[in-house]
PDB file of N, CA and C in Angstrom:
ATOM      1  N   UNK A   1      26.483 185.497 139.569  1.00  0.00           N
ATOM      2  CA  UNK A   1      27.764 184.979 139.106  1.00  0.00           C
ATOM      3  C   UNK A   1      27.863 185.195 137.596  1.00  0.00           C
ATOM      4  N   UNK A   2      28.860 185.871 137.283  1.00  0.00           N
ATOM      5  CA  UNK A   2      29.379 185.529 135.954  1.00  0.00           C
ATOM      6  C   UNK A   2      29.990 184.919 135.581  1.00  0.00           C
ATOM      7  N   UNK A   3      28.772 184.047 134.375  1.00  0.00           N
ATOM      8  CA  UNK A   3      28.963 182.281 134.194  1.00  0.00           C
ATOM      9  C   UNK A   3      29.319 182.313 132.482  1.00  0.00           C
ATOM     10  N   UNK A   4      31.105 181.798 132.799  1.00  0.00           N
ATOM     11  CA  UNK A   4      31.997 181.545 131.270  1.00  0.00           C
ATOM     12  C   UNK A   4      30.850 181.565 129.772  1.00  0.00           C
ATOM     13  N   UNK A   5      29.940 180.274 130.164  1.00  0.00           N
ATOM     14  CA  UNK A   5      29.208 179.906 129.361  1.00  0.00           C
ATOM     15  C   UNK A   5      28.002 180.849 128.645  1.00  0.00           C
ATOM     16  N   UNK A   6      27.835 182.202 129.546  1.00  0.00           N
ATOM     17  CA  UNK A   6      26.746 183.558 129.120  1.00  0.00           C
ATOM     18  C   UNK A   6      28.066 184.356 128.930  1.00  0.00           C
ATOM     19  N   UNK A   7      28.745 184.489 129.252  1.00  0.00           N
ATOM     20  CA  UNK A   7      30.146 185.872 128.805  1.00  0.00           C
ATOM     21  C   UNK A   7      30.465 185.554 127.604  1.00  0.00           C
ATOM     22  N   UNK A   8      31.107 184.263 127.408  1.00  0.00           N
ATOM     23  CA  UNK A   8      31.961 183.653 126.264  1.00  0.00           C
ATOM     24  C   UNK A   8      31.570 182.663 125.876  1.00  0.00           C
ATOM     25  N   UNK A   9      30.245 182.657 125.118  1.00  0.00           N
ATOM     26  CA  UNK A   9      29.653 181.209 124.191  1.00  0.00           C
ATOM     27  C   UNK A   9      30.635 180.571 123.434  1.00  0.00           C
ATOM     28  N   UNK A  10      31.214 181.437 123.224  1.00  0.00           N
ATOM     29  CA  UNK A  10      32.060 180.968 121.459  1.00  0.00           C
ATOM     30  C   UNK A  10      32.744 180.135 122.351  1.00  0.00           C
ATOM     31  N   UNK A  11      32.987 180.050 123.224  1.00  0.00           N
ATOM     32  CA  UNK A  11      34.799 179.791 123.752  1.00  0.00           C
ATOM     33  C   UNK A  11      34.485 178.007 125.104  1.00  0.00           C
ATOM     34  N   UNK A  12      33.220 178.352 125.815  1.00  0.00           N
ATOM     35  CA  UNK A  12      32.846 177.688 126.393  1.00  0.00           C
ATOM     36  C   UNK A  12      31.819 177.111 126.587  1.00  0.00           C
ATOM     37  N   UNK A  13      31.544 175.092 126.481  1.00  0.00           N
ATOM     38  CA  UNK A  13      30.598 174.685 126.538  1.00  0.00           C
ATOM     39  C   UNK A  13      30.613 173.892 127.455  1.00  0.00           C
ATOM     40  N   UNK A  14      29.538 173.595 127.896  1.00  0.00           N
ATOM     41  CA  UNK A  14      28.819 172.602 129.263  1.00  0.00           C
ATOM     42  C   UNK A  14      29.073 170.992 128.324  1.00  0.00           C
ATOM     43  N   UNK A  15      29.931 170.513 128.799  1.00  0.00           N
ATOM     44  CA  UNK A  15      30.035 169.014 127.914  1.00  0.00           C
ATOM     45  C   UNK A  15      29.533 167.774 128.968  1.00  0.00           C
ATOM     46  N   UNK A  16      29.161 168.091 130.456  1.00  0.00           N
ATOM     47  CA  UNK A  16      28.546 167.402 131.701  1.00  0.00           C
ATOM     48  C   UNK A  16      28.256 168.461 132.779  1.00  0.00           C
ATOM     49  N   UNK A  17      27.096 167.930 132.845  1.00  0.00           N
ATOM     50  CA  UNK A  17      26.748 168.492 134.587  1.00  0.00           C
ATOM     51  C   UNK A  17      25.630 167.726 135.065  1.00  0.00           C
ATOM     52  N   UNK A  18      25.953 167.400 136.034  1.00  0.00           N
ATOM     53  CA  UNK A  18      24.777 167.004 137.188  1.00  0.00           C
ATOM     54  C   UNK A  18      24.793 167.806 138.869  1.00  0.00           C
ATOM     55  N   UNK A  19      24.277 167.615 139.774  1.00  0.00           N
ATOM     56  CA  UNK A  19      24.102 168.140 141.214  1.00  0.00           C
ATOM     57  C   UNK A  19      25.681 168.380 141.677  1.00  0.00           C
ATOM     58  N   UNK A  20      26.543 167.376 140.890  1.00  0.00           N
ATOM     59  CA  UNK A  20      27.892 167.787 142.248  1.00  0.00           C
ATOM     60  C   UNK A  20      28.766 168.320 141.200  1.00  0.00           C
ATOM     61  N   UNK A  21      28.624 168.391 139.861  1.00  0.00           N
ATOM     62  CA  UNK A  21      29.874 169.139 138.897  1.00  0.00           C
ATOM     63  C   UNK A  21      29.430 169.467 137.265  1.00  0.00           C
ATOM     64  N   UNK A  22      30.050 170.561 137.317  1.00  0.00           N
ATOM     65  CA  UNK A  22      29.901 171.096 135.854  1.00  0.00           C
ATOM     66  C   UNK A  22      31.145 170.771 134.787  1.00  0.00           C
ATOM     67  N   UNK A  23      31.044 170.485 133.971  1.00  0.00           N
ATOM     68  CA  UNK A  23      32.396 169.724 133.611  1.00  0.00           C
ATOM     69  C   UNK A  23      32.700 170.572 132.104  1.00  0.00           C
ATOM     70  N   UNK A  24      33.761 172.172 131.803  1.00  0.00           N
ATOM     71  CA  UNK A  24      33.760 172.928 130.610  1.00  0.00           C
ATOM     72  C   UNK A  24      34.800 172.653 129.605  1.00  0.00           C
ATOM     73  N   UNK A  25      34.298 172.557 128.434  1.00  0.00           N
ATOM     74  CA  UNK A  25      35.588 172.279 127.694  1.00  0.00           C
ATOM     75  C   UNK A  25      35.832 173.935 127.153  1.00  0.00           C
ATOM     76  N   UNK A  26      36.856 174.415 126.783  1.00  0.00           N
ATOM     77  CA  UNK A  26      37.158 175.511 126.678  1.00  0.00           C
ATOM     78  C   UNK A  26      38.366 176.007 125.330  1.00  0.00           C
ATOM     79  N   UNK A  27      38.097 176.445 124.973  1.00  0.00           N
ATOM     80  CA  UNK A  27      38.632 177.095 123.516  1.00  0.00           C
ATOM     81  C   UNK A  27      39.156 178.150 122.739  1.00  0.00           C
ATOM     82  N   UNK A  28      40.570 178.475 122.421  1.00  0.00           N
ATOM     83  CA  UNK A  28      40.246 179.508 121.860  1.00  0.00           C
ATOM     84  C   UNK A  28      41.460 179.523 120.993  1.00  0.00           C
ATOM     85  N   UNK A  29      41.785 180.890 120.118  1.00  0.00           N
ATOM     86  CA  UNK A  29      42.188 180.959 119.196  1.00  0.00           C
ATOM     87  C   UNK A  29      43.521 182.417 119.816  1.00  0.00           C
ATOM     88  N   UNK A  30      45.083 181.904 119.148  1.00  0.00           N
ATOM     89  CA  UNK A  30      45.827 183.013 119.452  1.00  0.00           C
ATOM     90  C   UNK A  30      44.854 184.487 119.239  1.00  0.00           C
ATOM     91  N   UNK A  31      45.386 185.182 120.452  1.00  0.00           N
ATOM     92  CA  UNK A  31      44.641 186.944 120.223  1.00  0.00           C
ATOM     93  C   UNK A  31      43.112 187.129 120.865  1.00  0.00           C
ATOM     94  N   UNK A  32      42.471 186.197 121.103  1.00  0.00           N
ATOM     95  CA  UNK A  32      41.278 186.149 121.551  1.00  0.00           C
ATOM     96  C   UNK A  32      41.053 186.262 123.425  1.00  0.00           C
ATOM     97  N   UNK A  33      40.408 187.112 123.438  1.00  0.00           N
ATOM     98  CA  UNK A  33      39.998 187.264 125.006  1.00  0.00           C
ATOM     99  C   UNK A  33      39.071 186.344 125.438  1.00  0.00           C
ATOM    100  N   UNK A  34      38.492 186.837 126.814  1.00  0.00           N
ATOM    101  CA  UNK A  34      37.405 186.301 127.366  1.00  0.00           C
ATOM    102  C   UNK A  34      37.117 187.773 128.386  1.00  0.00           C
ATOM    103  N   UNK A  35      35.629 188.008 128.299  1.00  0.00           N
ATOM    104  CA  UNK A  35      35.028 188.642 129.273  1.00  0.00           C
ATOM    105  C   UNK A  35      34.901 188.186 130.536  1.00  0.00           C
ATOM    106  N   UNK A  36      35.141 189.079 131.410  1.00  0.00           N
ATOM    107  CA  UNK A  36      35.179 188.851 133.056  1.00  0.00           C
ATOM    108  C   UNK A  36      34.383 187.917 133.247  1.00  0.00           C
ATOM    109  N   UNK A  37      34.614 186.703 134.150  1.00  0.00           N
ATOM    110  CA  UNK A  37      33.671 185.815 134.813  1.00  0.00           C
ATOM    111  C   UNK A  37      34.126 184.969 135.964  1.00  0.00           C
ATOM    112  N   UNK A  38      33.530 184.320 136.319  1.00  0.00           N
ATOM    113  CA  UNK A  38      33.933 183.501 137.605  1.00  0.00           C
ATOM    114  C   UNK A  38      33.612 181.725 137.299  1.00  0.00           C
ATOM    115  N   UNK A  39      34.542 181.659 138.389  1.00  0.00           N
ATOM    116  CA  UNK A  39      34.727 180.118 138.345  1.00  0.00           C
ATOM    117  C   UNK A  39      34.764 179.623 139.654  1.00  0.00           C
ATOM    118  N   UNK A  40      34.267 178.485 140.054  1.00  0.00           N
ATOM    119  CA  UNK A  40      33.673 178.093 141.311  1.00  0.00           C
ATOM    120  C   UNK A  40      35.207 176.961 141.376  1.00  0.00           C
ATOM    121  N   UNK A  41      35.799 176.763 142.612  1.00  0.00           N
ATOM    122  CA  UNK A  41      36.827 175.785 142.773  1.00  0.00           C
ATOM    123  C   UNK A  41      36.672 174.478 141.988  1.00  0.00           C
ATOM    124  N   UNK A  42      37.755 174.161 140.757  1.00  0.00           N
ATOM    125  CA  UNK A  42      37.776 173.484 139.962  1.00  0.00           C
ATOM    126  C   UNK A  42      39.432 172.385 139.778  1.00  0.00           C
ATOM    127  N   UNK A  43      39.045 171.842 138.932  1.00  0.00           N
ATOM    128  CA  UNK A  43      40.377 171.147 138.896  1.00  0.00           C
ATOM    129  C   UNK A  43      40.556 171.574 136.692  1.00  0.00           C
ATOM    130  N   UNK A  44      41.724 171.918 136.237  1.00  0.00           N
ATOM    131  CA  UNK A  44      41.538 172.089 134.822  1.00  0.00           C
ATOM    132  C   UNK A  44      42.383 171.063 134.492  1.00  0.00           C
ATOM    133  N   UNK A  45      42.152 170.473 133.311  1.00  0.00           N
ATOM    134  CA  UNK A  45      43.111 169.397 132.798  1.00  0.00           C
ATOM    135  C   UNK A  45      43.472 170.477 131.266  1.00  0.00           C
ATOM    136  N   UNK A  46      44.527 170.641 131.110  1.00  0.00           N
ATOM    137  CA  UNK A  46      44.785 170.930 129.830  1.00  0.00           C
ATOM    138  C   UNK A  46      45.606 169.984 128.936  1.00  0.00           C
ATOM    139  N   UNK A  47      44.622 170.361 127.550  1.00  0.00           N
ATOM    140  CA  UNK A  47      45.009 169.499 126.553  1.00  0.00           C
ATOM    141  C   UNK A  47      45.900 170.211 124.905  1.00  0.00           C
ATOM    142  N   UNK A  48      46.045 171.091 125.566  1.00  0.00           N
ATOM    143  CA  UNK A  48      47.265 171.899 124.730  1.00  0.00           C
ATOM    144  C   UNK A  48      48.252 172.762 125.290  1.00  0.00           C
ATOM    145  N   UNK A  49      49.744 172.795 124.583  1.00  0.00           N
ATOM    146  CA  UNK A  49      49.972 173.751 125.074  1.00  0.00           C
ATOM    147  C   UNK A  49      49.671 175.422 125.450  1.00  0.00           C
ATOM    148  N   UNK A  50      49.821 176.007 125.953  1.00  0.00           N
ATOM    149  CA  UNK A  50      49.505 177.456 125.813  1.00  0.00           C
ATOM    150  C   UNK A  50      49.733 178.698 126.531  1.00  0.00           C
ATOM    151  N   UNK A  51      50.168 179.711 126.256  1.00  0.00           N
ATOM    152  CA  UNK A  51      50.410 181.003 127.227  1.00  0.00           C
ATOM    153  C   UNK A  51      49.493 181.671 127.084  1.00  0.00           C
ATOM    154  N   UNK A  52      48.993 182.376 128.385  1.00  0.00           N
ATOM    155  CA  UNK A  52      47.631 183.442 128.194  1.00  0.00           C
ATOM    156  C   UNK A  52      48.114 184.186 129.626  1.00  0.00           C
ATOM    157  N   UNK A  53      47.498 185.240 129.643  1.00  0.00           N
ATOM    158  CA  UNK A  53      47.661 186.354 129.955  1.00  0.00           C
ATOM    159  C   UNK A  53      46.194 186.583 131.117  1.00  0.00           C
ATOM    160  N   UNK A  54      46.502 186.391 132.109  1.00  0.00           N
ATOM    161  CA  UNK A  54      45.265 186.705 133.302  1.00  0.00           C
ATOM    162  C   UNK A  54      45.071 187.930 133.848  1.00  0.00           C
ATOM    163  N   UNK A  55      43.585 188.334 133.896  1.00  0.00           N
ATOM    164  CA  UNK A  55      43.832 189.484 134.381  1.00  0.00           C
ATOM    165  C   UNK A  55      42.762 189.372 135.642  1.00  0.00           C
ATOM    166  N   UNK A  56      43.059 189.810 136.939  1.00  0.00           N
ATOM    167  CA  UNK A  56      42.182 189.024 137.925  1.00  0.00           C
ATOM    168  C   UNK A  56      41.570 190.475 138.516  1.00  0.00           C
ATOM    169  N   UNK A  57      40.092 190.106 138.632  1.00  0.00           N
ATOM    170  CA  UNK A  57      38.805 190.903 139.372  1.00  0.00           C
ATOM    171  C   UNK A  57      39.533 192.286 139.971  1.00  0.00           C
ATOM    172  N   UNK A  58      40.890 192.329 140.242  1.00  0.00           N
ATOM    173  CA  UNK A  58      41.535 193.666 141.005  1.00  0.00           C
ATOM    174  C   UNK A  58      42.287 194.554 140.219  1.00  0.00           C
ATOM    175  N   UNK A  59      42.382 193.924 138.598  1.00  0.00           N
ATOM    176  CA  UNK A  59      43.251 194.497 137.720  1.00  0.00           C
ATOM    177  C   UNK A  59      44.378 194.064 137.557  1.00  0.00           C
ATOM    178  N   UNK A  60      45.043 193.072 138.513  1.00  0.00           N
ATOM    179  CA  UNK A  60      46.509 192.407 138.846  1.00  0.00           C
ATOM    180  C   UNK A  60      46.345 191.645 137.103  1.00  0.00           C
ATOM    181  N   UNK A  61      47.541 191.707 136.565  1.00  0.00           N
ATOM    182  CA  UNK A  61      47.883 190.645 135.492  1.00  0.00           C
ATOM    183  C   UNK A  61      48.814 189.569 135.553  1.00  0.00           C
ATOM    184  N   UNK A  62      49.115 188.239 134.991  1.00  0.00           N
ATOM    185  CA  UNK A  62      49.907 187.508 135.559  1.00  0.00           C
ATOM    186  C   UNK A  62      49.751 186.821 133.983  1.00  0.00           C
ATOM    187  N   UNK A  63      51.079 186.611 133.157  1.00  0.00           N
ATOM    188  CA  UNK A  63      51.191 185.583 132.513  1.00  0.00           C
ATOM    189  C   UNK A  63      51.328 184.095 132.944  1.00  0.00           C
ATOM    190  N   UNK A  64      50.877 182.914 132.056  1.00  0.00           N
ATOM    191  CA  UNK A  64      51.069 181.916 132.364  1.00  0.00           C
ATOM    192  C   UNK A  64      51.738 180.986 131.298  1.00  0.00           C
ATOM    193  N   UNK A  65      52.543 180.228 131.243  1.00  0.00           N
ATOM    194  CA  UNK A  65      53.237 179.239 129.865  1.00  0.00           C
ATOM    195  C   UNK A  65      52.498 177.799 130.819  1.00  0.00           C
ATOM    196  N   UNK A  66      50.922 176.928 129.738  1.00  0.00           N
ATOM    197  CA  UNK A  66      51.337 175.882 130.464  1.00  0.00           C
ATOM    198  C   UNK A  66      51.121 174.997 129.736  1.00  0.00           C
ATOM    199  N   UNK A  67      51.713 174.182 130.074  1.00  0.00           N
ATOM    200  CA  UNK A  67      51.953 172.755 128.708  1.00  0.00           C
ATOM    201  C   UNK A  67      50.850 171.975 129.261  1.00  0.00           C
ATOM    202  N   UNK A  68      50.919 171.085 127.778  1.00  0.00           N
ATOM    203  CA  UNK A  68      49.692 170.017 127.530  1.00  0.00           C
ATOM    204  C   UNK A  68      49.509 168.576 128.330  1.00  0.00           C
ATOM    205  N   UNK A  69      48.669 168.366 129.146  1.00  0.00           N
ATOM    206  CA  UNK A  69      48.805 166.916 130.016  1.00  0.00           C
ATOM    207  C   UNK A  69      49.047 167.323 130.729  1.00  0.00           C
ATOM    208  N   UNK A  70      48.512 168.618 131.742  1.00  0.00           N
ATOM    209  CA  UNK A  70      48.819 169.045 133.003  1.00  0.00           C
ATOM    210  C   UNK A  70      47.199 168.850 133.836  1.00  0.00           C
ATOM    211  N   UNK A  71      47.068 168.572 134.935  1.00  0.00           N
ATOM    212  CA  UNK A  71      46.076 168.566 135.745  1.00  0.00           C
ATOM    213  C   UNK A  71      46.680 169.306 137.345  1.00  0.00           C
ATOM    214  N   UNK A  72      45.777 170.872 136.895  1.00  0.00           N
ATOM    215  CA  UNK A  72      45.754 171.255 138.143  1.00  0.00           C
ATOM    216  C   UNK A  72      44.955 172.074 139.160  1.00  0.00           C
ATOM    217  N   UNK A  73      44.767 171.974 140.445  1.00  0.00           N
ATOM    218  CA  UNK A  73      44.040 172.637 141.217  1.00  0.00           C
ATOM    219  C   UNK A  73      43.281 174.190 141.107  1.00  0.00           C
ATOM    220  N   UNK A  74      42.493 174.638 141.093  1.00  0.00           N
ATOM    221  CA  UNK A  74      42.262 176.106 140.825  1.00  0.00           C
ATOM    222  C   UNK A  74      41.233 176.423 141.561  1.00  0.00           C
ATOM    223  N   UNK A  75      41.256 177.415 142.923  1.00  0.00           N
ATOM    224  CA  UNK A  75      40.861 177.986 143.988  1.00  0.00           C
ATOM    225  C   UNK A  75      39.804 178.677 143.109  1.00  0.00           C
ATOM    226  N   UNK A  76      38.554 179.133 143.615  1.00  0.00           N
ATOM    227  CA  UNK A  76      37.799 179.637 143.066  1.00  0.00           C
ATOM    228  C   UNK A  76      38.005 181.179 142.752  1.00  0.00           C
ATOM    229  N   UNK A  77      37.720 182.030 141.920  1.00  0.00           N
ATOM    230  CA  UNK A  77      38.425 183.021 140.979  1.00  0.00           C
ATOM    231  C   UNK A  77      37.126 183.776 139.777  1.00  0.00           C
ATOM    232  N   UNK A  78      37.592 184.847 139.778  1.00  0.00           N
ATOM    233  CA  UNK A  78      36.950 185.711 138.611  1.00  0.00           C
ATOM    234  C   UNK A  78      38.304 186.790 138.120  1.00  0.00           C
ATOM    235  N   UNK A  79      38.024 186.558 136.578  1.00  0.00           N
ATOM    236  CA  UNK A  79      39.627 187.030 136.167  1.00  0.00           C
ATOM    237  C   UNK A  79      38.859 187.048 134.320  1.00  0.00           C
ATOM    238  N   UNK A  80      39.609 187.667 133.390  1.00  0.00           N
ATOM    239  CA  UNK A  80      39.453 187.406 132.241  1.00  0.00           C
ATOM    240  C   UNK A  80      40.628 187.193 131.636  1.00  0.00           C
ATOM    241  N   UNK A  81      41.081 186.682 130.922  1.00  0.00           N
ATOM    242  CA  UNK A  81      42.229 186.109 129.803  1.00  0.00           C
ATOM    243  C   UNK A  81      42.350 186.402 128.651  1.00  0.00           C
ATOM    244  N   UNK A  82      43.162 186.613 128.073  1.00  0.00           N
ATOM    245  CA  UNK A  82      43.629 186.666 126.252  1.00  0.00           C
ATOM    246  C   UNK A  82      44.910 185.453 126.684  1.00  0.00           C
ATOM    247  N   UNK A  83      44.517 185.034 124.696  1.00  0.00           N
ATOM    248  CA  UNK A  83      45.877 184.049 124.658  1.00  0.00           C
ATOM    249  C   UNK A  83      46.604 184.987 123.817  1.00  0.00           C
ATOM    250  N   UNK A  84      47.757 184.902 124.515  1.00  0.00           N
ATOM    251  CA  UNK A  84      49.119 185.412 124.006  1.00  0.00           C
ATOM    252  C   UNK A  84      50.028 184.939 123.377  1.00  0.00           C
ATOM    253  N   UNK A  85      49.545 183.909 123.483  1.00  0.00           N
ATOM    254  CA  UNK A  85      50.946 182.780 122.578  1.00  0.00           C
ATOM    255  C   UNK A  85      49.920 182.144 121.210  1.00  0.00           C
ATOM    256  N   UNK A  86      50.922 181.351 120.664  1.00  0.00           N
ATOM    257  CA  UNK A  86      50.980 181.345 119.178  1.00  0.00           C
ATOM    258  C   UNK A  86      49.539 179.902 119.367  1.00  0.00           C
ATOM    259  N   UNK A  87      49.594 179.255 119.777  1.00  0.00           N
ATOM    260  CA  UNK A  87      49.021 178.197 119.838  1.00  0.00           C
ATOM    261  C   UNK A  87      47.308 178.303 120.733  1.00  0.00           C
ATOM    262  N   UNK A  88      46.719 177.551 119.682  1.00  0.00           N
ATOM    263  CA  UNK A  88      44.599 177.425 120.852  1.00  0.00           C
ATOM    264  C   UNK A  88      45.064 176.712 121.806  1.00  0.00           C
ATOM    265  N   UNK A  89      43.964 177.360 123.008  1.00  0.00           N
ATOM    266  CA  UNK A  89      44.002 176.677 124.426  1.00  0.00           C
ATOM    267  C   UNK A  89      43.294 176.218 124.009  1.00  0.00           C
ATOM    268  N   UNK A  90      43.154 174.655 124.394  1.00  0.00           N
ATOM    269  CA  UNK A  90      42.438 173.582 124.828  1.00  0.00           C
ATOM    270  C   UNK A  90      42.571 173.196 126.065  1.00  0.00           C
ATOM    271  N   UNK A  91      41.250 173.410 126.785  1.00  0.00           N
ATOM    272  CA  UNK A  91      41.374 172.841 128.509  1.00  0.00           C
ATOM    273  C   UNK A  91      39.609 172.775 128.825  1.00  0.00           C
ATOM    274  N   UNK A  92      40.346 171.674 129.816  1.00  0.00           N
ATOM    275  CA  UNK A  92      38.654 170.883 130.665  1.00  0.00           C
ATOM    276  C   UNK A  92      38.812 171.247 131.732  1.00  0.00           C
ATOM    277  N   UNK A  93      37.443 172.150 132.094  1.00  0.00           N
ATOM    278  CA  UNK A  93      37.660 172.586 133.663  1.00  0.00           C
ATOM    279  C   UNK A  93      36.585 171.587 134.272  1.00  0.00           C
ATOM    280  N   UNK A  94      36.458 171.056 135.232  1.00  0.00           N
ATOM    281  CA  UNK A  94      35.650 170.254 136.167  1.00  0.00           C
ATOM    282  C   UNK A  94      35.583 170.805 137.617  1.00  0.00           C
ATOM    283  N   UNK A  95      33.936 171.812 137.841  1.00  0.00           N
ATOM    284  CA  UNK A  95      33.770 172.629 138.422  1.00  0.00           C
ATOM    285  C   UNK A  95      33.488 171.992 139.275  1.00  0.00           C
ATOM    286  N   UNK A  96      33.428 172.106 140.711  1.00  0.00           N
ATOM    287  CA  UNK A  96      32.603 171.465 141.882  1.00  0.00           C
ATOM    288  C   UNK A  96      31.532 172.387 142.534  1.00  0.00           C
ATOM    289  N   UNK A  97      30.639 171.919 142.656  1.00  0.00           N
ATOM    290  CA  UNK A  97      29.520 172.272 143.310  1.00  0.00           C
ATOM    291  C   UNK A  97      29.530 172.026 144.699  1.00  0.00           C
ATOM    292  N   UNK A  98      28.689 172.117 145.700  1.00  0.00           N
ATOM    293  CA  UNK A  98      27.855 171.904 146.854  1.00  0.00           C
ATOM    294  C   UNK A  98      28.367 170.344 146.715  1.00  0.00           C
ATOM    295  N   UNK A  99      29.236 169.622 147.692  1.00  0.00           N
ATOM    296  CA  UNK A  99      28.805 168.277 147.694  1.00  0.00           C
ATOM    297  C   UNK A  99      27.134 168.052 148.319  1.00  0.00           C
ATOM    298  N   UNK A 100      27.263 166.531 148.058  1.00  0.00           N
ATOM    299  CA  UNK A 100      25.385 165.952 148.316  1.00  0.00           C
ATOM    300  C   UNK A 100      25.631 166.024 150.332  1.00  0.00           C
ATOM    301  N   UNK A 101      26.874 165.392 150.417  1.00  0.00           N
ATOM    302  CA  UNK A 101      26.712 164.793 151.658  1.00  0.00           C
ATOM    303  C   UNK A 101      26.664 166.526 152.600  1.00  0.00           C
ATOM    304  N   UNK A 102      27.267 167.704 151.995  1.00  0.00           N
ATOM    305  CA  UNK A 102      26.858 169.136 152.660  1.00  0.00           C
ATOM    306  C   UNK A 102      25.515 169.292 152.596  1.00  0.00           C
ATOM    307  N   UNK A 103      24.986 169.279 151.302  1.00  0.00           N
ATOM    308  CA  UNK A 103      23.176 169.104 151.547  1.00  0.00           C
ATOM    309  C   UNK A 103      22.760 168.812 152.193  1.00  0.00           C
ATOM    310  N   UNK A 104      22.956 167.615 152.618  1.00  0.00           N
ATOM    311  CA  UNK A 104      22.127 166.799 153.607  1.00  0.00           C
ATOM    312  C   UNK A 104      22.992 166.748 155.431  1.00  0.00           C
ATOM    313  N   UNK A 105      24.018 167.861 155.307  1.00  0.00           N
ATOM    314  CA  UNK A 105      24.543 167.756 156.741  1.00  0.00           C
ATOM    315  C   UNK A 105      25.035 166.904 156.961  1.00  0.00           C
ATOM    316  N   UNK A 106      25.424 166.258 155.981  1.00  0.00           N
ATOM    317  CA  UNK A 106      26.265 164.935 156.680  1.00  0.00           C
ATOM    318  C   UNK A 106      27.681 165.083 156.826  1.00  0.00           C
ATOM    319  N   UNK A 107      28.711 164.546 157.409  1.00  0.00           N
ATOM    320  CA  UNK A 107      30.201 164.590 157.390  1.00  0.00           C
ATOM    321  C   UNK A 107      30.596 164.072 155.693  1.00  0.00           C
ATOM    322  N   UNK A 108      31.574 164.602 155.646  1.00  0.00           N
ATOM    323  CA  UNK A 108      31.917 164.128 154.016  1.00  0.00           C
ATOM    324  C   UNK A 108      32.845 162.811 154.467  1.00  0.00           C
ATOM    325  N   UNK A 109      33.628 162.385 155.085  1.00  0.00           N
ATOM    326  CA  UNK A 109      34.413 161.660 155.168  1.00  0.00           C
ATOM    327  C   UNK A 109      34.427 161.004 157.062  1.00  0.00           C
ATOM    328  N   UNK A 110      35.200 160.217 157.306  1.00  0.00           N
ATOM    329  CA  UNK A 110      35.314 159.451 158.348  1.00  0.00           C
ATOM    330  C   UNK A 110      35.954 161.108 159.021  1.00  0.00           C
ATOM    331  N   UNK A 111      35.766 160.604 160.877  1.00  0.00           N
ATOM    332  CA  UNK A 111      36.065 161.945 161.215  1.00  0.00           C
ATOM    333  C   UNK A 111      37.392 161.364 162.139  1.00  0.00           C
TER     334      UNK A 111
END
C-alpha cells in the first residue's frame, strides 16, 4: 500500500492510531501536490475551505470545491491531488481498519 504518510511527509501526519483506526491530519499549501497513494475507507472532517483537483489510480480527474465543517464518507481509494484554489487544505481523515469483533469472528452488531 501506498501509505500518505511515506509519499507525502510534509503534508501528512499520524496524530492517533491504535488496532481499529488511524486518525491523519493533512496539509497543504495553494499549488502543492501529493504523490499517488491509497487510503483505506475513511470518514474526512474538513477544517478549511478548499478546491483541489483529484486525479484517481485510472488517470480520471475530478475537481472538488469543499467548504469548512464538512464530515464526509470516503470509500476506499488511491488517487493523488494538487490544491487548486487559493486557500491550505486542512482536513482529518479517520481511517478504519479491520474491526476487533472481524478478528475474532464475531458478528459486529445484533443480527
Amino acid at each position: 500500500m501506498a501509505d500518505p504518510t511515506i509519499t507525502d511527509p510534509d503534508k501528512y501526519r499520524v496524530i492517533l492510531e491504535n488496532e481499529r483506526v488511524r486518525v491523519l491530519e493533512y496539509r497543504d499549501a495553494p499549488g502543492q501536490r501529493t504523490s499517488p497513494h491509497e487510503h483505506p475507507d475513511s470518514v474526512m472532517i474538513t477544517l478549511s475551505d478548499f478546491r483541489r483537483r483529484l486525479i484517481g489510480a485510472d488517470g480520471q480527474t475530478r475537481d472538488v470545491d469543499i467548504p469548512a465543517v464538512e464530515v464526509r464518507w470516503l470509500d476506499a481509494q488511491t488517487h493523488s491531488g494538487e490544491n487548486i484554489g487559493e486557500t491550505q487544505t486542512h482536513v482529518v481523515f479517520v481511517e478504519l481498519k479491520q474491526s476487533a469483533a472481524a478478528d475474532h469472528g464475531e458478528s459486529p452488531g445484533p443480527s
